[in-house]
C-alpha atoms as a PDB file:
ATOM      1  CA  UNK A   1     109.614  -5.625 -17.694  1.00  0.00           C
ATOM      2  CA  UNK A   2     112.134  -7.865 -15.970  1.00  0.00           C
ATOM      3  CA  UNK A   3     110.234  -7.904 -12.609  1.00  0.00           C
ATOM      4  CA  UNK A   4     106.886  -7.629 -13.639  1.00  0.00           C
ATOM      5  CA  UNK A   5     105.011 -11.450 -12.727  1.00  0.00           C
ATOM      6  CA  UNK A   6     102.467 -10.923 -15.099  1.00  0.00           C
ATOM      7  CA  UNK A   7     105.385 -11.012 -17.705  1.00  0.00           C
ATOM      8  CA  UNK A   8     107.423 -13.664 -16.562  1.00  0.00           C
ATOM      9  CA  UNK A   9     103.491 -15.616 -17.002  1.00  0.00           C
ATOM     10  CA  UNK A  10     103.634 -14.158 -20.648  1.00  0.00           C
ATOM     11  CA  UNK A  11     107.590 -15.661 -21.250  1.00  0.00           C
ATOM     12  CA  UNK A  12     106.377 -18.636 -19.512  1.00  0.00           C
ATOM     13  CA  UNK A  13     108.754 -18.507 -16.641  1.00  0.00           C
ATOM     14  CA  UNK A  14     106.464 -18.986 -14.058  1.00  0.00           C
ATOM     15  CA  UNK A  15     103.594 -21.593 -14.301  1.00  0.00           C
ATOM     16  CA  UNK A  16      99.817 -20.300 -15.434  1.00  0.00           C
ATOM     17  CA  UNK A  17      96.593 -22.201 -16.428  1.00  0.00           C
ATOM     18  CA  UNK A  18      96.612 -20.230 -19.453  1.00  0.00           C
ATOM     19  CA  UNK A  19      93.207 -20.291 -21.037  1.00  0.00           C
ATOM     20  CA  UNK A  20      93.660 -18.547 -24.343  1.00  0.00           C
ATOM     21  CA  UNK A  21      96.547 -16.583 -26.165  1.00  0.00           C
ATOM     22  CA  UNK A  22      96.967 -14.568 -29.599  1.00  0.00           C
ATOM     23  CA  UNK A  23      99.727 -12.540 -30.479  1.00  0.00           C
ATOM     24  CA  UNK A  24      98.324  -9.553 -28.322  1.00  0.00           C
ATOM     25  CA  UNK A  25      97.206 -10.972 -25.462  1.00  0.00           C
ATOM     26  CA  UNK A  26      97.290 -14.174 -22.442  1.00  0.00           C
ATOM     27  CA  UNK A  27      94.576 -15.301 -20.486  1.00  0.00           C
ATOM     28  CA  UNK A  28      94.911 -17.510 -17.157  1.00  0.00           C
ATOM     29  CA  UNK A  29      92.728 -18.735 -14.230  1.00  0.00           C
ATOM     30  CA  UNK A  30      93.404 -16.875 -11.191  1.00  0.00           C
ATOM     31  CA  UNK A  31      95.236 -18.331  -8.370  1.00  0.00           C
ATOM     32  CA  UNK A  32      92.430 -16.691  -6.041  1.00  0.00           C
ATOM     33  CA  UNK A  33      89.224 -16.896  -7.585  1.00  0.00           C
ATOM     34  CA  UNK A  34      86.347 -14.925  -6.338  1.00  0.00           C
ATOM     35  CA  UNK A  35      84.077 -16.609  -8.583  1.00  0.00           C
ATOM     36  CA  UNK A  36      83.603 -19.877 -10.134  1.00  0.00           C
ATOM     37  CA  UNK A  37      84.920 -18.550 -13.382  1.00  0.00           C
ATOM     38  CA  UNK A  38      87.728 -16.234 -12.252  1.00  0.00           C
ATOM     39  CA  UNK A  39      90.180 -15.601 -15.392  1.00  0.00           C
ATOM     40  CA  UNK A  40      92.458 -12.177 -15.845  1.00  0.00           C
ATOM     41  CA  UNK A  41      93.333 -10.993 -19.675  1.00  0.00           C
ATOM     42  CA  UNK A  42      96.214  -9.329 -20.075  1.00  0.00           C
ATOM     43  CA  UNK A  43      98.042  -7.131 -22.688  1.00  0.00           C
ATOM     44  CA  UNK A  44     101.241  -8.825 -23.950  1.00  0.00           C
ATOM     45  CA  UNK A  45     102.411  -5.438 -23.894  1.00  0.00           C
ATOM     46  CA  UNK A  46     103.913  -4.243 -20.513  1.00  0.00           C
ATOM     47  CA  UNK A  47     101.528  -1.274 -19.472  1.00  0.00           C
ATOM     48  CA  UNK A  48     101.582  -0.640 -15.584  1.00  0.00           C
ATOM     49  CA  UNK A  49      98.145   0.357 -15.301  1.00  0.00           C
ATOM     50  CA  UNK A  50      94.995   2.369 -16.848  1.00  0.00           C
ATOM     51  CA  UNK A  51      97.193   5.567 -16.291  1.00  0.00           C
ATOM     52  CA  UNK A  52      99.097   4.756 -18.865  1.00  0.00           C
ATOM     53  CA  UNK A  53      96.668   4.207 -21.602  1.00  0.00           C
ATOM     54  CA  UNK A  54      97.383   7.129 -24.144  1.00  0.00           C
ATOM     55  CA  UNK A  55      96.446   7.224 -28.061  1.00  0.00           C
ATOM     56  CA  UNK A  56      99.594   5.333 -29.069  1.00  0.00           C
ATOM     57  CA  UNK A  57      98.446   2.391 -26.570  1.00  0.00           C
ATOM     58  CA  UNK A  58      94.827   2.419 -26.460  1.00  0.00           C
ATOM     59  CA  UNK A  59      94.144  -0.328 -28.466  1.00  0.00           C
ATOM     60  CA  UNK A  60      95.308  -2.269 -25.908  1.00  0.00           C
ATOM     61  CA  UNK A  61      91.837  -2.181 -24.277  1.00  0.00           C
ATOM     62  CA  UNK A  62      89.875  -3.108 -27.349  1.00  0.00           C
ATOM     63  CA  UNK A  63      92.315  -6.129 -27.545  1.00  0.00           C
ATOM     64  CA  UNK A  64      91.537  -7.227 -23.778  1.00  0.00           C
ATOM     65  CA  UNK A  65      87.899  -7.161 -24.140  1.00  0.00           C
ATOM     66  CA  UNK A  66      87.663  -9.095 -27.385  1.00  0.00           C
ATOM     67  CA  UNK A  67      89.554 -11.435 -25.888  1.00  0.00           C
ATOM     68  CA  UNK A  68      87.786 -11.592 -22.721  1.00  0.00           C
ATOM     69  CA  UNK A  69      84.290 -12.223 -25.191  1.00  0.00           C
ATOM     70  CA  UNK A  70      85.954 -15.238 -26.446  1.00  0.00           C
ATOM     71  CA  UNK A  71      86.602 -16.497 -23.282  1.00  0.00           C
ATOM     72  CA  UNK A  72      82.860 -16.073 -21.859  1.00  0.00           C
ATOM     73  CA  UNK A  73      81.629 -17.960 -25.137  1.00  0.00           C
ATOM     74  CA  UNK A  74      83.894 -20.608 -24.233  1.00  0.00           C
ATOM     75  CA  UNK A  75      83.206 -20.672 -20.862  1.00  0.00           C
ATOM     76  CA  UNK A  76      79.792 -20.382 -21.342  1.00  0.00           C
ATOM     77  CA  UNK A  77      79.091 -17.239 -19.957  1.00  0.00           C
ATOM     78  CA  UNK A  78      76.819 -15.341 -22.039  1.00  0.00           C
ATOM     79  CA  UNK A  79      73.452 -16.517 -21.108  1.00  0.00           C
ATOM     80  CA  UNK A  80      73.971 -16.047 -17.285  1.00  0.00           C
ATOM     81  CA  UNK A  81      76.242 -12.642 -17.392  1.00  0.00           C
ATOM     82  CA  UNK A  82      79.018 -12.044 -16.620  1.00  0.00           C
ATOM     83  CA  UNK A  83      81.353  -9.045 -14.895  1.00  0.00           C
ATOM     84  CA  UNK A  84      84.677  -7.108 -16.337  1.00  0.00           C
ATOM     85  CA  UNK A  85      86.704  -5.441 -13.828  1.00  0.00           C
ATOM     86  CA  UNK A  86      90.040  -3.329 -14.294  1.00  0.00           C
ATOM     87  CA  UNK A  87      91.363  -2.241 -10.556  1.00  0.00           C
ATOM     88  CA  UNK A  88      93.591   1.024 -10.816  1.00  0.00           C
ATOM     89  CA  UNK A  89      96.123   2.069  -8.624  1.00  0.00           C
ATOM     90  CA  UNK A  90      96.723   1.277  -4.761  1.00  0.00           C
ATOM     91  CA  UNK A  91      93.494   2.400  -3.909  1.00  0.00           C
ATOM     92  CA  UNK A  92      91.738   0.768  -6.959  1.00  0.00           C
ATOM     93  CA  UNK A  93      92.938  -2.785  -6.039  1.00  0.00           C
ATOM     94  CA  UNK A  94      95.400  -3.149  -8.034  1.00  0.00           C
ATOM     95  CA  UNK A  95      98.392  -5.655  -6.798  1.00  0.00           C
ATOM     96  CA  UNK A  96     100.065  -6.034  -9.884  1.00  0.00           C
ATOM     97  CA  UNK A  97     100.867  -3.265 -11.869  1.00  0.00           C
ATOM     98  CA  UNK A  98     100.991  -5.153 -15.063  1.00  0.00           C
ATOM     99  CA  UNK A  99      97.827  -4.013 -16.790  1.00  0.00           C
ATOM    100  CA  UNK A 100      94.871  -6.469 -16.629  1.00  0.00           C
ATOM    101  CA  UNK A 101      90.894  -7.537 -16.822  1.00  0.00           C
ATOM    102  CA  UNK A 102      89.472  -9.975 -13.909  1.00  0.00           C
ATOM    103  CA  UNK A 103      86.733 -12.022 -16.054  1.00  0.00           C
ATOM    104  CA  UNK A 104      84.188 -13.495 -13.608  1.00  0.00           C
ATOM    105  CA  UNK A 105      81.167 -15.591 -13.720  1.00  0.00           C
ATOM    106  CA  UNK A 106      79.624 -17.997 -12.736  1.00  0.00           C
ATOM    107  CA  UNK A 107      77.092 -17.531 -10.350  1.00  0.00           C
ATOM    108  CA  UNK A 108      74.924 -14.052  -9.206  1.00  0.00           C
ATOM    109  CA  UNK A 109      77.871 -10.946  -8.540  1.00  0.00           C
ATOM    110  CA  UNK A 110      76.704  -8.874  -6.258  1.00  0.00           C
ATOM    111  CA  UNK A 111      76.530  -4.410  -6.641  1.00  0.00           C
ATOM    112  CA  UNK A 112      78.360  -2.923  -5.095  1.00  0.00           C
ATOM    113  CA  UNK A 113      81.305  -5.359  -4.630  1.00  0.00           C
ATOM    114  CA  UNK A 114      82.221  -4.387  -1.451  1.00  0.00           C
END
């Protein structure tokens, strides 16, 4: 998608902290951490949201969350816990529509979230 940020990351036309990256998907620190560890996993596929997941795409998700268990080994993450979280939609959270999993860790997360 030509407008999508979370793209242009991918294509490396705007700046990341990438963490990891394998032909499916790109990893990077968020800009606005709400945790000490605070990194989002993203499909290199353009998929707007969870809406869009369908049986041609799906493996999109297993692809997200291996990734995302490589990155809590490396961060160190396993021992303490850790949280996934995929916002959907306005209402969901979601502020880019570039589908996407918010790793964090780090210290005790809170239920609910608020």
């Amino acid at each position: 998608m030509d407008n999508c940020l979370f793209c242009k990351i991918i294509y490396g036309q705007i700046p990341s902290n990438k963490v990891y990256e394998d032909e499916f998907t790109f990893a990077f620190r968020d800009i606005n951490p709400v945790a000490p560890v605070h990194i989002l996993v993203i499909p290199k596929l353009h998929i707007s949201g969870l809406t869009e997941i369908n049986h041609e795409n799906s493996d999109v998700i297993i692809q997200i969350t291996e990734t995302a268990r490589k990155i809590c080994k490396i961060e160190g993450l396993e021992s303490d816990g850790f949280r996934y979280v995929i916002n959907s939609g306005k209402y969901g959270g979601q502020t880019v529509f570039h589908l996407h999993l918010h790793l964090l860790g780090g210290r005790k997360l809170n239920w609910p979230p608020g």
